[in-house]
N, C-alpha and C. Protein backbone atom coordinates (compact mmCIF):
# COMPACT_ATOMS: atom_id res chain seq x y z
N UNK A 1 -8.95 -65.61 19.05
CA UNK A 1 -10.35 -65.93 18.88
C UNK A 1 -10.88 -65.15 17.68
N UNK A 2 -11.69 -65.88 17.15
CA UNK A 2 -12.30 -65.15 15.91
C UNK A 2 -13.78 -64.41 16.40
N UNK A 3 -13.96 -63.18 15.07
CA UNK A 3 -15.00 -62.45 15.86
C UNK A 3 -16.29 -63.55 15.36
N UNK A 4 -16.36 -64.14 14.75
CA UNK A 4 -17.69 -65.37 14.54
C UNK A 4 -17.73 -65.74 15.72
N UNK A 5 -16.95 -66.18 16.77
CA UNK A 5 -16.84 -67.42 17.83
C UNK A 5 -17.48 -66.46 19.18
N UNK A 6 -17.78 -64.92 19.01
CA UNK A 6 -18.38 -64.20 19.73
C UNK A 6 -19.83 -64.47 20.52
N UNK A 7 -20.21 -64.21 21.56
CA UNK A 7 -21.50 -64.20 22.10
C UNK A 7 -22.09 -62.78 21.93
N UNK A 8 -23.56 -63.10 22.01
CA UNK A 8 -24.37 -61.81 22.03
C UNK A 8 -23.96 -60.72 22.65
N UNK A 9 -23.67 -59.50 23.00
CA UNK A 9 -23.31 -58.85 24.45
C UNK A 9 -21.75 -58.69 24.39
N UNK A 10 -20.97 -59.59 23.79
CA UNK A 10 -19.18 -59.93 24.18
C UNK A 10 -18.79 -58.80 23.75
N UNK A 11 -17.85 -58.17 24.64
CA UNK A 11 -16.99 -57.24 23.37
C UNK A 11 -15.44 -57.69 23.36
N UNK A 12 -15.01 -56.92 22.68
CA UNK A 12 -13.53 -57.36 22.21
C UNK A 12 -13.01 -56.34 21.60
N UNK A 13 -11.48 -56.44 21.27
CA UNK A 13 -10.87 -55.15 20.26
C UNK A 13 -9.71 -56.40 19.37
N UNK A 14 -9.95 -55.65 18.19
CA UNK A 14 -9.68 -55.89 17.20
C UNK A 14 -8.08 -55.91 17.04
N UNK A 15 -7.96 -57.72 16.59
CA UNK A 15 -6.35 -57.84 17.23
C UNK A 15 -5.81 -57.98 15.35
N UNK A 16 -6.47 -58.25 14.57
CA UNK A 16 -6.03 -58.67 13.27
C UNK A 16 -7.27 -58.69 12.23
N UNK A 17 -6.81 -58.16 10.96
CA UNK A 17 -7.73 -58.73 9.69
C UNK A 17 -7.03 -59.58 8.70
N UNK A 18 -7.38 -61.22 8.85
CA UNK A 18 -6.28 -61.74 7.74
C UNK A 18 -6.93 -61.79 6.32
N UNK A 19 -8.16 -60.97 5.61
CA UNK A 19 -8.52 -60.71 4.74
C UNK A 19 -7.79 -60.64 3.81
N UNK A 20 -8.01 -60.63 2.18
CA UNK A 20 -7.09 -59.85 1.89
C UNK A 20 -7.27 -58.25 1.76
N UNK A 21 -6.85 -57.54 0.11
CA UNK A 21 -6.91 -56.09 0.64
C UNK A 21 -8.18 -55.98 0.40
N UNK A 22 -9.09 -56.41 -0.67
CA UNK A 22 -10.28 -55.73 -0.56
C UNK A 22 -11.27 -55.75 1.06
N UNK A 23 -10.80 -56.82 1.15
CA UNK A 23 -11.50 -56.67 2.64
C UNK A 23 -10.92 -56.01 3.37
N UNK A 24 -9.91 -55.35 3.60
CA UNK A 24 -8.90 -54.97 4.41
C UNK A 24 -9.53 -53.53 4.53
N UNK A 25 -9.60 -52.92 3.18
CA UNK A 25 -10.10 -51.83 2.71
C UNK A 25 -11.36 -51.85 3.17
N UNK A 26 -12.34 -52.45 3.07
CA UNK A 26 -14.28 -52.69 3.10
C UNK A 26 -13.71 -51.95 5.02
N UNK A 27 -13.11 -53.03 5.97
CA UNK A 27 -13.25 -52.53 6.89
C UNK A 27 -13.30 -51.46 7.45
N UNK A 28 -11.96 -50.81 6.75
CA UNK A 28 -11.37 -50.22 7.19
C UNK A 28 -12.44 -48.45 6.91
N UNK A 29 -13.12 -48.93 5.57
CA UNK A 29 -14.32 -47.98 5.73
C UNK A 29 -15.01 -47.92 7.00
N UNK A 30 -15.70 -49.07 6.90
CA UNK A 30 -16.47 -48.78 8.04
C UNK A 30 -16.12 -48.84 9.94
N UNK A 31 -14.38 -48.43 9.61
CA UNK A 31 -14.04 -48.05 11.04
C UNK A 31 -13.45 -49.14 11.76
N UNK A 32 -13.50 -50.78 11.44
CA UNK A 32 -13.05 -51.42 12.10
C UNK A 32 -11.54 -51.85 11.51
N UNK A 33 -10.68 -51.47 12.67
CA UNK A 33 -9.29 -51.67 12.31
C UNK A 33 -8.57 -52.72 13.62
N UNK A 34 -7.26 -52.84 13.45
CA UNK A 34 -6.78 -53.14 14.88
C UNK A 34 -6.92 -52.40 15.80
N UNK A 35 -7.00 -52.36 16.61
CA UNK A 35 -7.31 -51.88 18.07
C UNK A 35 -8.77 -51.14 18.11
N UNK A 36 -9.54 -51.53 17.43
CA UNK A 36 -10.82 -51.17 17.68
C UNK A 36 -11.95 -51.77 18.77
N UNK A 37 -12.42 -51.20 19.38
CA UNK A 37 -12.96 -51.66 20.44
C UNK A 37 -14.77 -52.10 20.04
N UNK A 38 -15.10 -53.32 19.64
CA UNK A 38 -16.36 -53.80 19.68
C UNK A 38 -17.37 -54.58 20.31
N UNK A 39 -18.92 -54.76 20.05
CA UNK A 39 -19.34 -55.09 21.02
C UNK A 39 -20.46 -56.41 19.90
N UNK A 40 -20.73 -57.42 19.82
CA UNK A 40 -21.23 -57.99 19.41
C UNK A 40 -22.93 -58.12 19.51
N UNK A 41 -23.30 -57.08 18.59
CA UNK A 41 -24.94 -56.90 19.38
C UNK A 41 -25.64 -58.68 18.88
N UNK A 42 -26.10 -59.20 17.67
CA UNK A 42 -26.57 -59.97 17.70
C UNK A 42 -25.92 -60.84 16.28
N UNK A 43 -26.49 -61.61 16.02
CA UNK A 43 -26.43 -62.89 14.76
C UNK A 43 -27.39 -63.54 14.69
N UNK A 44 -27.45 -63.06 13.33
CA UNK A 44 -28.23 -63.64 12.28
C UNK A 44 -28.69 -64.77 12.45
N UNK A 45 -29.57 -65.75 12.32
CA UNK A 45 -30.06 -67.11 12.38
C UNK A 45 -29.96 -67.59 11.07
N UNK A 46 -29.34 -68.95 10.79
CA UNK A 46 -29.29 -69.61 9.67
C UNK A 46 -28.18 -69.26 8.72
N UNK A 47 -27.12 -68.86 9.62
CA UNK A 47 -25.75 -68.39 8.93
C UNK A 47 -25.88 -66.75 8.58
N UNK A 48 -26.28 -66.48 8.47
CA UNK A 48 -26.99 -65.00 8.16
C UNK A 48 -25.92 -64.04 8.86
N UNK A 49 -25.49 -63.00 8.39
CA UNK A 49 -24.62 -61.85 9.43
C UNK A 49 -24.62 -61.50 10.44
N UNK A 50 -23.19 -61.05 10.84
CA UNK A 50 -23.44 -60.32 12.52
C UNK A 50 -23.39 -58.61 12.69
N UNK A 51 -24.33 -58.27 13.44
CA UNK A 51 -24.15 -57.23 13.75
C UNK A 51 -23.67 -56.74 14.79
N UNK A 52 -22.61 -55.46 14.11
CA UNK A 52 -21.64 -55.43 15.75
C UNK A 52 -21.59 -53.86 15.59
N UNK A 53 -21.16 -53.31 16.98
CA UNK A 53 -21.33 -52.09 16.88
C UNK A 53 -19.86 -51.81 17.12
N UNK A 54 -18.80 -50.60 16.96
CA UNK A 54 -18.22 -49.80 16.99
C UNK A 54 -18.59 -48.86 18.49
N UNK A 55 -18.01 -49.80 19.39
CA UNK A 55 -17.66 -48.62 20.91
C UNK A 55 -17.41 -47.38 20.68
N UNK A 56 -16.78 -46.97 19.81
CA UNK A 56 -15.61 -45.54 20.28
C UNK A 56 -16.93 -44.80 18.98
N UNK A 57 -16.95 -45.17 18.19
CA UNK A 57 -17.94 -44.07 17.04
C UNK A 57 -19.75 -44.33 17.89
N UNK A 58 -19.82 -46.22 17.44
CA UNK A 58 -21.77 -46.44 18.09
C UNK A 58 -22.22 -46.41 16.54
N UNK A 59 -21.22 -46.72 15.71
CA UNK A 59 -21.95 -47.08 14.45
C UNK A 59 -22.22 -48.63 14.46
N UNK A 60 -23.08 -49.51 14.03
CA UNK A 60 -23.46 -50.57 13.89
C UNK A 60 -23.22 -50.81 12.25
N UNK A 61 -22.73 -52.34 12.26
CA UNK A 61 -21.98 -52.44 11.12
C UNK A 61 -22.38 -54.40 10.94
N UNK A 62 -23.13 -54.30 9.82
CA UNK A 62 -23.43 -56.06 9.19
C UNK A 62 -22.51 -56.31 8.58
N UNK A 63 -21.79 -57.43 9.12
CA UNK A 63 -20.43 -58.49 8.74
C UNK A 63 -21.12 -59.96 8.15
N UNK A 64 -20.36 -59.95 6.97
CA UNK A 64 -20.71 -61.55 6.75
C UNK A 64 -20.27 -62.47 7.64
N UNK A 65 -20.49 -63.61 7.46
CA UNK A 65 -19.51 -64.78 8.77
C UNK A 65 -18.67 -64.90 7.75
N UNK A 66 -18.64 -64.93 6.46
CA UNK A 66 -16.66 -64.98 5.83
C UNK A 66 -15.71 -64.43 6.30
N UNK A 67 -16.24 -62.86 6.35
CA UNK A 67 -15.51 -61.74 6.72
C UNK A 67 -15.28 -61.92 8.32
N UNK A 68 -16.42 -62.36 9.11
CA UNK A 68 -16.20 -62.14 10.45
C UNK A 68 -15.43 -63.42 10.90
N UNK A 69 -14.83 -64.56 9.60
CA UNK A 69 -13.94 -65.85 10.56
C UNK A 69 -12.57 -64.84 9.97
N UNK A 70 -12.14 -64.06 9.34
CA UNK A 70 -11.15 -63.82 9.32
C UNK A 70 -10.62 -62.36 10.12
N UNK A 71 -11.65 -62.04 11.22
CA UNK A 71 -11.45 -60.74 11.65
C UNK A 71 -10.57 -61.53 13.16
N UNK A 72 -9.47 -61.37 13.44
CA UNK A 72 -9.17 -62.06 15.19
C UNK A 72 -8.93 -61.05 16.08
N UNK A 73 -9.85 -61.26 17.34
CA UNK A 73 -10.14 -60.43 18.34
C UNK A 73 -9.78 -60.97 19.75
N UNK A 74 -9.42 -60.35 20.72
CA UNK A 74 -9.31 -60.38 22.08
C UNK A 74 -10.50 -60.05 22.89
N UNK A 75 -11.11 -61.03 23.58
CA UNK A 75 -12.19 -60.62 24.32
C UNK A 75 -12.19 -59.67 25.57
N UNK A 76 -12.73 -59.13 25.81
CA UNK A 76 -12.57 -57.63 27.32
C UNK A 76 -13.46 -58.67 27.99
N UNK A 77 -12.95 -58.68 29.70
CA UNK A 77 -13.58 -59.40 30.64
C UNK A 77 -15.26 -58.67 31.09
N UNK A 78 -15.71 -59.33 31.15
CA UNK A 78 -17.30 -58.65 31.98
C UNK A 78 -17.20 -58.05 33.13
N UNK A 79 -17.70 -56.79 33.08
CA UNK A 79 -17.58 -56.13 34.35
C UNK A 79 -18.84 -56.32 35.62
């Protein structure tokens, strides 16, 4: 599943970036790697970015939807 295809609230951890390196790199600044554990706070209206937060740090981080169809994630069940 891609992290675009996310709901408000969903979280997931970070199974792949098929970016290439500059994006690979951009992420990897701001903390999201494989096995990162995230939570999809909201999206943008009108194609506009998503904002997702970083579980394990609680940094919040604006993703384009380019960047976020090539991020693939595993969703965590609702508790």
């Amino acid at each position: 599943m891609k992290l675009l295809e996310l709901k408000q609230g969903d979280t997931a951890i970070v199974d792949s970036l098929n970016g290439g390196m500059h994006m690979k790199a951009r992420m990897d600044g701001f903390g999201i790697r494989k096995g990162t554990r995230i939570r999809m706070v909201r999206a943008a209206p009108f194609n506009g970015p998503l904002l997702v937060e970083d579980l394990t740090s609680g940094a919040r981080i604006m993703i384009g939807r380019g960047m976020a169809e090539t991020i693939e994630v595993t969703p965590e069940e609702s508790s």
